[in-house]
N, C-alpha and C. Protein backbone atom coordinates (compact mmCIF):
# COMPACT_ATOMS: atom_id res chain seq x y z
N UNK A 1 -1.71 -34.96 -32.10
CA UNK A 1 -1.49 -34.52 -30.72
C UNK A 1 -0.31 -33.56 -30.68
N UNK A 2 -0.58 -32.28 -30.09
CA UNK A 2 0.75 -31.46 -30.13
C UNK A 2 1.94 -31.55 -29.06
N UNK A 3 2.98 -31.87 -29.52
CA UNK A 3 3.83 -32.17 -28.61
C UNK A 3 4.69 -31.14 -27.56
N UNK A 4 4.46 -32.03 -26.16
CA UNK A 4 4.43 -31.05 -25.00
C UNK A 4 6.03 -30.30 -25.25
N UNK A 5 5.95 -29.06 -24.75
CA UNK A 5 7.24 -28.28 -24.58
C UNK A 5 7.47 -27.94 -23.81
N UNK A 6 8.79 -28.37 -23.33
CA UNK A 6 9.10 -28.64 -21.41
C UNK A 6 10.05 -26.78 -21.53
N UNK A 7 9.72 -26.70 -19.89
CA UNK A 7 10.12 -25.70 -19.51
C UNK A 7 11.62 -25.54 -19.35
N UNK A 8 12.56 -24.77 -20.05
CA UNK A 8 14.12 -24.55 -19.67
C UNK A 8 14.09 -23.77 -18.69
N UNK A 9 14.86 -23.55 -18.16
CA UNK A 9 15.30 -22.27 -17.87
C UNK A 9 16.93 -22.83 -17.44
N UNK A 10 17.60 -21.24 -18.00
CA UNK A 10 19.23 -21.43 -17.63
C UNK A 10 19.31 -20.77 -16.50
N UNK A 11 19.30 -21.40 -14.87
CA UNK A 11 19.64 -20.66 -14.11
C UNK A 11 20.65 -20.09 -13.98
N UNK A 12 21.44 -20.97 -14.44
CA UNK A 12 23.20 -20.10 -14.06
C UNK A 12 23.22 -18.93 -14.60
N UNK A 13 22.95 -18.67 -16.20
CA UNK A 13 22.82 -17.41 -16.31
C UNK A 13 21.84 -16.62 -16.01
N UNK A 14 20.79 -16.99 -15.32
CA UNK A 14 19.92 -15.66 -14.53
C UNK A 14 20.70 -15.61 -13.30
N UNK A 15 21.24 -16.53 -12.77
CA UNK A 15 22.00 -15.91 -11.88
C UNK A 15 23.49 -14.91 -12.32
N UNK A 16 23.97 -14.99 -13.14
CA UNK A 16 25.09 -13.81 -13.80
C UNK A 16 24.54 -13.18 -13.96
N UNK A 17 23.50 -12.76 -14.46
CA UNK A 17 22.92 -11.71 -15.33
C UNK A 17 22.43 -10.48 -14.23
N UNK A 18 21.93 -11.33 -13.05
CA UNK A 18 21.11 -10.83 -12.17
C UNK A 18 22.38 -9.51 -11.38
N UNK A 19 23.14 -10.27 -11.40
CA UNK A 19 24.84 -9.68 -10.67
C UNK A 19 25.25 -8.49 -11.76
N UNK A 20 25.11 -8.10 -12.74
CA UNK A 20 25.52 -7.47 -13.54
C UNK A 20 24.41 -6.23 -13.40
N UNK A 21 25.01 -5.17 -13.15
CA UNK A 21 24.11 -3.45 -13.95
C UNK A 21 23.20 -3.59 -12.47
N UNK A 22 23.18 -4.05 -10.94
CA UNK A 22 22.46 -3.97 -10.23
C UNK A 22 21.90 -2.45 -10.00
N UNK A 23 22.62 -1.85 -10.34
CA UNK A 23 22.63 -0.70 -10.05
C UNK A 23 20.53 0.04 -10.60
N UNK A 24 20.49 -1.02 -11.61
CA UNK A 24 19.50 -1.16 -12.35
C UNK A 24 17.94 -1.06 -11.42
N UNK A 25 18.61 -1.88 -10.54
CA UNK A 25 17.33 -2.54 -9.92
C UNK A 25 16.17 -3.55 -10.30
N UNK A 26 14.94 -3.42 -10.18
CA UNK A 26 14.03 -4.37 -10.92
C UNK A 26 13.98 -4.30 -12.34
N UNK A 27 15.51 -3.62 -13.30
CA UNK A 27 15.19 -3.45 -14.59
C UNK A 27 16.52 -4.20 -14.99
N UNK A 28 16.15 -5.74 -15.51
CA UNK A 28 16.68 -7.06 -15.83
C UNK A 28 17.40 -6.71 -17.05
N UNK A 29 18.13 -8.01 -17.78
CA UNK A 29 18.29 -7.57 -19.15
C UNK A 29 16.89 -8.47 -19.65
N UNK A 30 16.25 -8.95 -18.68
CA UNK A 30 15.28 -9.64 -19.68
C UNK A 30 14.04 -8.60 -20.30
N UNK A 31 14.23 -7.42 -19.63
CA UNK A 31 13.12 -6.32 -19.86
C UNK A 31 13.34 -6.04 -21.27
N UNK A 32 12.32 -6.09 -21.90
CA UNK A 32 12.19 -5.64 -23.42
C UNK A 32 11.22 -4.64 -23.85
N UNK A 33 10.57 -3.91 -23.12
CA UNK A 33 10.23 -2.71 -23.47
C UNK A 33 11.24 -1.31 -23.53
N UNK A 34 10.80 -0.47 -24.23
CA UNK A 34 11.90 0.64 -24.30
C UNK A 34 11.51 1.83 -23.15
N UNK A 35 12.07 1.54 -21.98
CA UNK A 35 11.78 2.15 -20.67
C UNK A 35 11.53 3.74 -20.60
N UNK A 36 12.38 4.17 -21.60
CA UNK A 36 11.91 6.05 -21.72
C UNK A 36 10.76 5.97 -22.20
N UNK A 37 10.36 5.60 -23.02
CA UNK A 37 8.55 5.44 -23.71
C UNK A 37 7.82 5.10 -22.78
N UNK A 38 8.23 4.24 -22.08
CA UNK A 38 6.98 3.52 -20.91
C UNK A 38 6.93 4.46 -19.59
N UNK A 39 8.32 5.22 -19.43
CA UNK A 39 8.32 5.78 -18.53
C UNK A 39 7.12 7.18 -18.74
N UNK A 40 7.63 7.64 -20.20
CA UNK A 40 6.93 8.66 -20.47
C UNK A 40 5.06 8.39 -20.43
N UNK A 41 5.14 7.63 -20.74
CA UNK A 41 3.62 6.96 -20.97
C UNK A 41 2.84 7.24 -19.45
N UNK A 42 3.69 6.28 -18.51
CA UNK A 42 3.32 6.53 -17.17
C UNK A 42 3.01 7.41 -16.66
N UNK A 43 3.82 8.74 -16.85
CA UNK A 43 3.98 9.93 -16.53
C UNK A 43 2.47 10.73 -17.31
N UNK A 44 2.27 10.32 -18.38
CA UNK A 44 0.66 11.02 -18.76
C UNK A 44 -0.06 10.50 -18.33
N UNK A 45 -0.27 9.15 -17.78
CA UNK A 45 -1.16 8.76 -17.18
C UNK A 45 -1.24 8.95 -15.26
N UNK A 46 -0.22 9.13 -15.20
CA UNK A 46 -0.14 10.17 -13.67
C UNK A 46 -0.56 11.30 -13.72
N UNK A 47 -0.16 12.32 -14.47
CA UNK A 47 -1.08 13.40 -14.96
C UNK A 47 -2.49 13.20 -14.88
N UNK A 48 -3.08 12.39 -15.76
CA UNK A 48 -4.38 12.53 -16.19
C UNK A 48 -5.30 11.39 -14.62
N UNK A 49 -4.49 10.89 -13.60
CA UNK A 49 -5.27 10.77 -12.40
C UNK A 49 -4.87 11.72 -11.55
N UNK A 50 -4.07 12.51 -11.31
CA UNK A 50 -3.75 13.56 -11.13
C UNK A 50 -5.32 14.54 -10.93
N UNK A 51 -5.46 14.67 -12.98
CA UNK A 51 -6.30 15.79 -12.82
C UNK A 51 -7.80 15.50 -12.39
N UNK A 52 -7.95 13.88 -12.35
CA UNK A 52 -9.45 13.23 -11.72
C UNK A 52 -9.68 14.05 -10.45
N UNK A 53 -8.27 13.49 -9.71
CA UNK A 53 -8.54 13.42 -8.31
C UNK A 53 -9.13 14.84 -8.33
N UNK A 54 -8.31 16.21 -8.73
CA UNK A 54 -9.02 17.33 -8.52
C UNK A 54 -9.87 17.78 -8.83
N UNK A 55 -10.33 16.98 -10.13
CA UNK A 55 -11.89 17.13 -10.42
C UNK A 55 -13.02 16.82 -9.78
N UNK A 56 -12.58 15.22 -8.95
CA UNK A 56 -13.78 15.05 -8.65
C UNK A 56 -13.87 15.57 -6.72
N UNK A 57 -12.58 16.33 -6.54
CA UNK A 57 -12.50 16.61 -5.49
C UNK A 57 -13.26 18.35 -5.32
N UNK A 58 -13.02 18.83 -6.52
CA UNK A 58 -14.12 20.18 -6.78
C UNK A 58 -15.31 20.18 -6.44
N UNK A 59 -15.93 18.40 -7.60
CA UNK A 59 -17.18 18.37 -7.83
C UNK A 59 -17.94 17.89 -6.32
N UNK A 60 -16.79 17.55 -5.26
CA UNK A 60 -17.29 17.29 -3.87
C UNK A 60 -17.76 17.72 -2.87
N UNK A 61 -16.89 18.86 -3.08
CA UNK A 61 -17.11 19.77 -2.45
C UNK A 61 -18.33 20.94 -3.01
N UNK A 62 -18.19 21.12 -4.36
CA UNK A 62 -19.39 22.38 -4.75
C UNK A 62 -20.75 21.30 -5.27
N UNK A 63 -20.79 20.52 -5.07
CA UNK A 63 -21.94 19.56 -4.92
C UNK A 63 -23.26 20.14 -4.47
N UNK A 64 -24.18 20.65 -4.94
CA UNK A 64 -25.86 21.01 -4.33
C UNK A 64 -26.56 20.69 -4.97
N UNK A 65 -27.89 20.60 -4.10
CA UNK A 65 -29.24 20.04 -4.57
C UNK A 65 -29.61 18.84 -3.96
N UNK A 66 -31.07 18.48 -4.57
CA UNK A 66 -31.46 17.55 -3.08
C UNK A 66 -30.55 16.26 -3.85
N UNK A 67 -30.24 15.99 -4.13
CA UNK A 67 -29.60 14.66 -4.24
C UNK A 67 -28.04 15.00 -4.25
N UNK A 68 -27.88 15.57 -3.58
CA UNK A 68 -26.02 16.37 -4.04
C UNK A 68 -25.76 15.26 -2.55
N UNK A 69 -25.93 14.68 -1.71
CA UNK A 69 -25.33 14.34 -0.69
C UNK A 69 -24.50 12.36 -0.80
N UNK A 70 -25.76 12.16 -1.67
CA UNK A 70 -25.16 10.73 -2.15
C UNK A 70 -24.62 11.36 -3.14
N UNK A 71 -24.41 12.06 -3.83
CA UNK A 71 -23.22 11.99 -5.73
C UNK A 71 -21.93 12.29 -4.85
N UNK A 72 -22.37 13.31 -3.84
CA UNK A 72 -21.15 13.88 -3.22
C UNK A 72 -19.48 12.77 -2.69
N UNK A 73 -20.78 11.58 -2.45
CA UNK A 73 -20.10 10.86 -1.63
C UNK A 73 -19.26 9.79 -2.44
N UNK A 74 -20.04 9.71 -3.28
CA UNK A 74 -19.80 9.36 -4.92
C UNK A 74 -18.33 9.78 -5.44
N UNK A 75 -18.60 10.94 -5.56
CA UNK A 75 -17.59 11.95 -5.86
C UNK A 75 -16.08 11.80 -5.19
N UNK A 76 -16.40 11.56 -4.09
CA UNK A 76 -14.90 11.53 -2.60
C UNK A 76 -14.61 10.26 -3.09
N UNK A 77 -15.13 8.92 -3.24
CA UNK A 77 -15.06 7.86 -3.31
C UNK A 77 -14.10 7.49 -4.50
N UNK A 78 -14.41 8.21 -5.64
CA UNK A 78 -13.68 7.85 -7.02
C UNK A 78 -12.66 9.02 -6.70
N UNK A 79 -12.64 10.34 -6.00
CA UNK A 79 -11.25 10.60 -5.94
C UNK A 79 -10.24 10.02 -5.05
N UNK A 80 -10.52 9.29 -3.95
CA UNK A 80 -9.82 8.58 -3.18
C UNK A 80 -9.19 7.46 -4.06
N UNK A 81 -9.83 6.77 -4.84
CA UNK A 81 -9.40 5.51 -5.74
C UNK A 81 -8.44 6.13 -7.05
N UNK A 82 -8.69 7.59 -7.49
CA UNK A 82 -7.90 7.36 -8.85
C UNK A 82 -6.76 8.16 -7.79
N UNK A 83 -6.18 8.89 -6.42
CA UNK A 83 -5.45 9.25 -5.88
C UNK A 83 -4.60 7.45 -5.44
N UNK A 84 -5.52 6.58 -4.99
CA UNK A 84 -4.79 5.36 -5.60
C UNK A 84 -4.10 5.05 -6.79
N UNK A 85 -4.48 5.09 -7.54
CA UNK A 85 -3.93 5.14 -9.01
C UNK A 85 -2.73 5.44 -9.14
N UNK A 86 -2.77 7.33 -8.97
CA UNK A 86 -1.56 8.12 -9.10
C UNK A 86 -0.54 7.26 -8.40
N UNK A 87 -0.85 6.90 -6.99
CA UNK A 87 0.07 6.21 -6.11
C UNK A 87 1.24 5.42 -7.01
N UNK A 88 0.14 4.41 -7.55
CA UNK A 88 0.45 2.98 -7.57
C UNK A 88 1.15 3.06 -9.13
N UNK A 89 0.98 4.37 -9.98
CA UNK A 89 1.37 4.90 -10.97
C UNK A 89 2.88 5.20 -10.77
N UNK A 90 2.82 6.49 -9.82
CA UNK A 90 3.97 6.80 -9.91
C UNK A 90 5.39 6.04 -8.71
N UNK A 91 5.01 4.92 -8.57
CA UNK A 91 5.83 3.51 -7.79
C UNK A 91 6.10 3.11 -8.65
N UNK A 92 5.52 2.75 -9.73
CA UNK A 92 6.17 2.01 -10.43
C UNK A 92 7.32 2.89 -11.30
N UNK A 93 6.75 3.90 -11.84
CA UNK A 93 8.01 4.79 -12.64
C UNK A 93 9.22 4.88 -11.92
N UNK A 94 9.36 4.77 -10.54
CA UNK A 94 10.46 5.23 -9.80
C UNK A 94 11.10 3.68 -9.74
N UNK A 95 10.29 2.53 -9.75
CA UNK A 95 10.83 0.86 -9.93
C UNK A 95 10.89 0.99 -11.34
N UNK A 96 11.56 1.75 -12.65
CA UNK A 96 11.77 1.80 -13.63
C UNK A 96 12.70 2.81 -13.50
N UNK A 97 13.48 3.29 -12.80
CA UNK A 97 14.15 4.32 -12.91
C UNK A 97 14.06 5.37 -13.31
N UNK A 98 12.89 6.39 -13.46
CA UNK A 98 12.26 6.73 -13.59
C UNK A 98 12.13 8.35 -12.83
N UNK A 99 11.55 9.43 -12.84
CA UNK A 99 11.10 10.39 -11.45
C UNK A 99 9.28 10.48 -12.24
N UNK A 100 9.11 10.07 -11.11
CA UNK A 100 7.27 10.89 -11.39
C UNK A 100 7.41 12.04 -11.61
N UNK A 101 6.68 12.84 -12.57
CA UNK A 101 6.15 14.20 -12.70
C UNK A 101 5.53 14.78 -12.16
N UNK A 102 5.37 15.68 -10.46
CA UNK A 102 4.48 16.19 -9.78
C UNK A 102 4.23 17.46 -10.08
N UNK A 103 4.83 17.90 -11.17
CA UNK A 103 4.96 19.41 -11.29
C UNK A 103 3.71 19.88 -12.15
N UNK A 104 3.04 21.05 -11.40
CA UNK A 104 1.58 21.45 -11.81
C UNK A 104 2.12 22.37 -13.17
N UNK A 105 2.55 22.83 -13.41
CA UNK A 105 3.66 23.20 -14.96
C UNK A 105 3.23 21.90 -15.96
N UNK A 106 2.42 22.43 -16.95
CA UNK A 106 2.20 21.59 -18.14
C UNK A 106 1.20 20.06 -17.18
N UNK A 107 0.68 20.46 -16.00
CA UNK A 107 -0.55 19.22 -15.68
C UNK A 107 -1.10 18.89 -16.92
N UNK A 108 -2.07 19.71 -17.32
CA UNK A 108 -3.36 19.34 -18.32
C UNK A 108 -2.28 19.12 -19.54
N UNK A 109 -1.76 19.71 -20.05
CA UNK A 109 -0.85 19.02 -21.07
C UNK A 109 -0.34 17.74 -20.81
N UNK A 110 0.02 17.60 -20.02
CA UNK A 110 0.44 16.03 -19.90
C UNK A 110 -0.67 14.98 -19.68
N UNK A 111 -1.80 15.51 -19.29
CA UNK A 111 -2.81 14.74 -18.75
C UNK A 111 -3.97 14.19 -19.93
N UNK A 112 -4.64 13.03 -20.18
CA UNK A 112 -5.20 12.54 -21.35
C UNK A 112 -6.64 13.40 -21.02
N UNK A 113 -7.27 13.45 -19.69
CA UNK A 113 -8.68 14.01 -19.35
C UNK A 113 -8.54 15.55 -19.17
N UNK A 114 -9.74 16.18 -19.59
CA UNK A 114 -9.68 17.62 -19.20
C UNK A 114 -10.28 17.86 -17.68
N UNK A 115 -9.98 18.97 -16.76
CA UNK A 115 -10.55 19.64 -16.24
C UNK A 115 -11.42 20.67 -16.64
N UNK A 116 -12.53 20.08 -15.95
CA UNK A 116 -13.93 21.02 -16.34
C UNK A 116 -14.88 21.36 -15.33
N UNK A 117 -15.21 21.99 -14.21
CA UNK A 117 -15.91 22.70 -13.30
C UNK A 117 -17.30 21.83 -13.32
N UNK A 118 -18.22 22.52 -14.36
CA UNK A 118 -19.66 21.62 -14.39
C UNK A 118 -19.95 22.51 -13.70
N UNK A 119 -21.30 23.67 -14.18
CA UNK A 119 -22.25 24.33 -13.63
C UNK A 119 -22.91 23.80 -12.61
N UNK A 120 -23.19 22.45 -12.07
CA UNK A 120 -24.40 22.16 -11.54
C UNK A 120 -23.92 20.69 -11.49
N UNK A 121 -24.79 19.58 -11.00
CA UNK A 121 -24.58 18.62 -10.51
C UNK A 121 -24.86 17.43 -11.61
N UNK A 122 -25.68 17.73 -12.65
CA UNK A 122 -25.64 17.01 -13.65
C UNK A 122 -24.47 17.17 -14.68
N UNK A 123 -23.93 18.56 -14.75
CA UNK A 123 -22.94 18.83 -15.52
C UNK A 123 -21.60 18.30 -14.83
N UNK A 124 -21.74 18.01 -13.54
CA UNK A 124 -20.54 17.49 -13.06
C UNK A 124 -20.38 15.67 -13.34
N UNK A 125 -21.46 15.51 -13.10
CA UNK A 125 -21.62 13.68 -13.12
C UNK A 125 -21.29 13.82 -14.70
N UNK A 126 -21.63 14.61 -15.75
CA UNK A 126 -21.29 14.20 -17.50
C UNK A 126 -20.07 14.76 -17.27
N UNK A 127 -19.12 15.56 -17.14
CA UNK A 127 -17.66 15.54 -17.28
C UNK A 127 -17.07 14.28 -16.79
N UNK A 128 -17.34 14.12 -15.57
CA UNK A 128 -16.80 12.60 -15.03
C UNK A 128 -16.98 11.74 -15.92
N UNK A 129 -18.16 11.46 -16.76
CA UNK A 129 -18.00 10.40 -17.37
C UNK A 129 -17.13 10.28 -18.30
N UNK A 130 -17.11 11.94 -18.81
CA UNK A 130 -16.68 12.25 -20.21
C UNK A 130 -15.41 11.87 -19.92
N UNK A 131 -14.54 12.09 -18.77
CA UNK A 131 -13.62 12.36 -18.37
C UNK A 131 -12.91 10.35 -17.92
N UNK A 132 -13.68 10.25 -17.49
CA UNK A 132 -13.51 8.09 -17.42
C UNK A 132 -13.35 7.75 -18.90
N UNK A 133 -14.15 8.00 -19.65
CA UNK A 133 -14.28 7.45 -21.20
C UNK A 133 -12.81 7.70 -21.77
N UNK A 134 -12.08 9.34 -21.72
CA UNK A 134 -11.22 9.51 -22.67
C UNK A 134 -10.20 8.24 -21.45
N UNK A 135 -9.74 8.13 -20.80
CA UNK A 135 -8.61 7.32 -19.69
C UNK A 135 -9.21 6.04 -20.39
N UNK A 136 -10.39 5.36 -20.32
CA UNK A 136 -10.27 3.94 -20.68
C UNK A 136 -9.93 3.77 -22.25
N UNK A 137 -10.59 4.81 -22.63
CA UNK A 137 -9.50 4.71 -24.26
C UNK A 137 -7.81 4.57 -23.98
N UNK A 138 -7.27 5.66 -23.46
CA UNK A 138 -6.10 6.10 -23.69
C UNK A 138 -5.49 4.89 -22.70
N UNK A 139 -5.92 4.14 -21.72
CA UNK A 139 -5.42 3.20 -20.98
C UNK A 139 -4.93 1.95 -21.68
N UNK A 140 -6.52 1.71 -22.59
CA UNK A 140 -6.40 0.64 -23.53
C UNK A 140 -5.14 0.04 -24.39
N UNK A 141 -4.61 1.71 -25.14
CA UNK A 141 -3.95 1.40 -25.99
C UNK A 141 -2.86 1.16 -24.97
N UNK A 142 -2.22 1.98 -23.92
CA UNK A 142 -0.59 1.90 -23.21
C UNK A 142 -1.38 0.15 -23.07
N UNK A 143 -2.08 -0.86 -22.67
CA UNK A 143 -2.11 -1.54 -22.49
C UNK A 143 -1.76 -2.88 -23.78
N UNK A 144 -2.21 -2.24 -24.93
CA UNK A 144 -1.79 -2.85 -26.25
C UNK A 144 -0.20 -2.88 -26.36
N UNK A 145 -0.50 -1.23 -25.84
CA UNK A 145 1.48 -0.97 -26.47
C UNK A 145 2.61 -1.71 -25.98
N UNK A 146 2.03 -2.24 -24.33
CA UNK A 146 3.08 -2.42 -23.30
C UNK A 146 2.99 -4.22 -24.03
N UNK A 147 2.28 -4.88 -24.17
CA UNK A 147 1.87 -6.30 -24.43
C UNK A 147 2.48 -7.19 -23.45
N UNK A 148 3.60 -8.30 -24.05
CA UNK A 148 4.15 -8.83 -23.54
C UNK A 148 5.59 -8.06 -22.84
N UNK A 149 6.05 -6.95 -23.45
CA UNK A 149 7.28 -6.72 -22.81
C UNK A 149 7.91 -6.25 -21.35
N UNK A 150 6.38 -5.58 -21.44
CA UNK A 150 6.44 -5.32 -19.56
C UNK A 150 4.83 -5.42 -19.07
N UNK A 151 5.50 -7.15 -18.75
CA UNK A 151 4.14 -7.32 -18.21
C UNK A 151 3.58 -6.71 -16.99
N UNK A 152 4.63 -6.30 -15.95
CA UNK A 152 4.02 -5.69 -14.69
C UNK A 152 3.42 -4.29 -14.97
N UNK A 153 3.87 -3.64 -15.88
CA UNK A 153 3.20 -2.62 -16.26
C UNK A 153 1.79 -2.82 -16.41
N UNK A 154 2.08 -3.77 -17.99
CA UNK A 154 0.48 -3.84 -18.02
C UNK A 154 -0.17 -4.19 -17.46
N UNK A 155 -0.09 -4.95 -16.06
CA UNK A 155 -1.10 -5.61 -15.49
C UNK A 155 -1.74 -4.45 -14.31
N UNK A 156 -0.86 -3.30 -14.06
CA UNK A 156 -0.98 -2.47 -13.24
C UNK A 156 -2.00 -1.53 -14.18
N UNK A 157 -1.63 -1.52 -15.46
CA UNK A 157 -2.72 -0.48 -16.22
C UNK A 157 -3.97 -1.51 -16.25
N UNK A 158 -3.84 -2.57 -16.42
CA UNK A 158 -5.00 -3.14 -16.79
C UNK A 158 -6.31 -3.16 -15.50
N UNK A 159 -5.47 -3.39 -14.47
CA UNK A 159 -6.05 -3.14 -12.93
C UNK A 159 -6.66 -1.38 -12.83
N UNK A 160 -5.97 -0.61 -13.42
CA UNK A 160 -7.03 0.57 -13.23
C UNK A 160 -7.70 0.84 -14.16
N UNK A 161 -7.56 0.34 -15.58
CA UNK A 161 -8.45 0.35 -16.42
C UNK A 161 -9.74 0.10 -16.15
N UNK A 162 -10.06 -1.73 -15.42
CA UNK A 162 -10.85 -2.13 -14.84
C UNK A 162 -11.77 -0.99 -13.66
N UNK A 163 -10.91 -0.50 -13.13
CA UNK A 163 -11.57 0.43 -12.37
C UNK A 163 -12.35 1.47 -12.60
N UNK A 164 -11.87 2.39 -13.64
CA UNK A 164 -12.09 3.53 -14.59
C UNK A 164 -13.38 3.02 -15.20
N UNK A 165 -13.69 1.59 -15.30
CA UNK A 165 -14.62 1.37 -16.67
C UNK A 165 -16.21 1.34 -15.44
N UNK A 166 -15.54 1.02 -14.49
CA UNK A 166 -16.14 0.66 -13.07
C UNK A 166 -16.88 2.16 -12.78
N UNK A 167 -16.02 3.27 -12.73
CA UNK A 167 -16.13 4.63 -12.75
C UNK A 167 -17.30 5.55 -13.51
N UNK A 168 -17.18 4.82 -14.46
CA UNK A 168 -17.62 5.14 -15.97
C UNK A 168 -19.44 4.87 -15.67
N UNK A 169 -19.32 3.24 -15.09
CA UNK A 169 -20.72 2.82 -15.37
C UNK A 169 -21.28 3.31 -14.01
N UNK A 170 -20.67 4.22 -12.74
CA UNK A 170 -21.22 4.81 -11.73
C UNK A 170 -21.85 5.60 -11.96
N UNK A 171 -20.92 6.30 -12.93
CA UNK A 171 -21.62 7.80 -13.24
C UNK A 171 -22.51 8.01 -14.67
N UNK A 172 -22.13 6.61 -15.37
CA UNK A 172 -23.25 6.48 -15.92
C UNK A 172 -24.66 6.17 -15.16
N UNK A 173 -24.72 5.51 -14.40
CA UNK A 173 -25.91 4.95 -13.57
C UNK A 173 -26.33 6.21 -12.72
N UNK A 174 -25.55 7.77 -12.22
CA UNK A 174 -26.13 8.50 -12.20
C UNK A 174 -26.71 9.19 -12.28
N UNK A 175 -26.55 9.32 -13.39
CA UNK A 175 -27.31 10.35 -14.70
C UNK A 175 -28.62 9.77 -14.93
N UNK A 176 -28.55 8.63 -15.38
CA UNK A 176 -30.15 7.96 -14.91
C UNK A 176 -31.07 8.22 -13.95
N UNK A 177 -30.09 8.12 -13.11
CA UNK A 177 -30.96 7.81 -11.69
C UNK A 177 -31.62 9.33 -11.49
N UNK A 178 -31.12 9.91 -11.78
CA UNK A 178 -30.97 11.74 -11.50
C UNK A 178 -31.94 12.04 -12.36
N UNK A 179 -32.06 11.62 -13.72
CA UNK A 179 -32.90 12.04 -14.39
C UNK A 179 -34.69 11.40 -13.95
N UNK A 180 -34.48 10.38 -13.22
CA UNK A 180 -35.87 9.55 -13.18
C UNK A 180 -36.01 10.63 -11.96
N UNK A 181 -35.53 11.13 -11.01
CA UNK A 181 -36.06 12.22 -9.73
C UNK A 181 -35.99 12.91 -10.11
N UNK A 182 -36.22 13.10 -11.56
CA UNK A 182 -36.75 14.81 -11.71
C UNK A 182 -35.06 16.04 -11.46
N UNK A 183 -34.09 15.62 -11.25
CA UNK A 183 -32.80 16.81 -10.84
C UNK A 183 -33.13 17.84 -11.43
N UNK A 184 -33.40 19.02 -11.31
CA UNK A 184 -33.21 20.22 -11.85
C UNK A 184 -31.99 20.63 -12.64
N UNK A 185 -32.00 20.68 -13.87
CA UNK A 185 -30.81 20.86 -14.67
C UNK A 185 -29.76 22.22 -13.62
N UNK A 186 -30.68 22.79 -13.25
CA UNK A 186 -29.78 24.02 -12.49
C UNK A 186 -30.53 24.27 -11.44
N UNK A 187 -29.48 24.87 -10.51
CA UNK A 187 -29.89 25.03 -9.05
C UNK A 187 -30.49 25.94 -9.40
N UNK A 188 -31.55 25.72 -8.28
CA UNK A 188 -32.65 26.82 -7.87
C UNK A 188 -31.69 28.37 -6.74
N UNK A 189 -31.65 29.33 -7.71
CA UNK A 189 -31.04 30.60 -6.95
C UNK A 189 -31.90 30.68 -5.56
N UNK A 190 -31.17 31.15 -4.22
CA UNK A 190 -31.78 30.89 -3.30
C UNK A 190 -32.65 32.62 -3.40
N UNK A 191 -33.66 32.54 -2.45
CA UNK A 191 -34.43 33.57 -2.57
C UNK A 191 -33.78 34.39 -1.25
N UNK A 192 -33.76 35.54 -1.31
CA UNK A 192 -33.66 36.73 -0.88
C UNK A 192 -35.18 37.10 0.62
N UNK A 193 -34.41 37.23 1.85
CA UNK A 193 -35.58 37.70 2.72
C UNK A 193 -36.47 38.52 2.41
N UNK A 194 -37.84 38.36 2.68
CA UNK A 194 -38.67 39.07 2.46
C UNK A 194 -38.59 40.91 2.72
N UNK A 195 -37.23 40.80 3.96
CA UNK A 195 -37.12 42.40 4.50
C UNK A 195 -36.13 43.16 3.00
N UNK A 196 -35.10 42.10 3.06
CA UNK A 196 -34.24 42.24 2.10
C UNK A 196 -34.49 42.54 0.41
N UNK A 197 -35.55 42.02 -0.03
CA UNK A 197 -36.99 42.16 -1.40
C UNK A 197 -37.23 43.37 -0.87
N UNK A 198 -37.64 43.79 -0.40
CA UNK A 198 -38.04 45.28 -0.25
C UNK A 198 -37.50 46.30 -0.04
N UNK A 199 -36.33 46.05 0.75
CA UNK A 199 -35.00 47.02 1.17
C UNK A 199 -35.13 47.45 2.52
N UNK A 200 -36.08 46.77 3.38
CA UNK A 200 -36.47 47.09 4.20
C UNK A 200 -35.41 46.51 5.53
N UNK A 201 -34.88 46.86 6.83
CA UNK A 201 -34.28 46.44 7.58
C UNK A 201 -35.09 45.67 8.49
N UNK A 202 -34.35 44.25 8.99
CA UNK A 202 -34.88 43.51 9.55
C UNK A 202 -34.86 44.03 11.07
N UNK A 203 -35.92 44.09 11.78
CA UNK A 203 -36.09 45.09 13.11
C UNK A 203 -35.95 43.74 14.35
């Protein structure tokens, strides 16, 4: 039978400790991650929801074809949530002492996902995915890296990870769906008036 191990804790010294370096804020001496790394970490991953939101805020707006009205909506939906993200991203860097990086100077460099346009509405739903896939990788690991030392971190990456993977299997499930109705890989160019085909003025 393994024998139970009762809980210490020295309050007196969390209470000294707590009094000391306030200046700190929510960053204890019990914090054991190395806060410039984590900070930096944060900061690419603000970037790279950053560059979602404007991706999928492109793909929302230049959205056509007969099924462009549900992806569209699709589209607003996951940029509203990873503009959550950024939020809830860059709160915490600043509860780490920290400044978020808002500066569009070196975005995509700092950012793990690319920005990519997408000809057409199928090419937009495969960047998105492409674009979810590289973040739940790159989430994964800050989530390995952070482990036990800052757990609020990780639990905040792990919460949008969850989301992203959520993201992932939307727009996976679109591409399906898109393909069983037939989507036209490319929009149909609109046709030209019959007066206009001829050069003729409309009377």
């Amino acid at each position: 039978m393994a024998t139970k191990k009762p809980f210490v804790s020295d309050i007196e010294n969390i209470r000294k400790r707590a009094r000391e370096h306030i200046e700190r804020g929510a960053i204890t001496e019990g914090y054991k991650a190395d806060r410039d790394t984590v900070i930096k970490v944060l900061n690419a991953a603000l970037a790279t929801e950053i560059v979602c939101v404007l991706r999928y805020k492109r793909h929302y707006y230049m959205a056509s074809g007969i099924n462009a009205n549900s992806v569209a909506t699709e589209f607003l939906a996951h940029a509203n949530e990873e503009q959550g993200h950024a939020d809830r991203i860059a709160e915490r860097i600043t509860q780490l002492g920290g400044a978020p990086d808002f500066s569009p100077d070196g975005l995509l460099t700092r950012s793990h996902s690319d920005y990519v346009e997408g000809d057409d509405l199928v090419d937009m739903i495969k960047e998105n995915l492409v674009a979810e896939r590289i973040a739940i990788d790159s989430y994964r690991e800050i989530v390995d890296y952070l482990g036990s030392a800052d757990p609020t971190t990780r639990r905040l990456m792990e919460e949008i990870l969850e989301v992203e993977e959520e993201h992932a299997e939307d727009m996976g499930t679109l591409l399906e769906q898109l393909g069983k109705k037939g989507e036209p890989a490319k929009p149909t160019p609109r046709r030209a008036p019959p007066d206009a085909r001829s050069g003729k003025s409309a009377r």
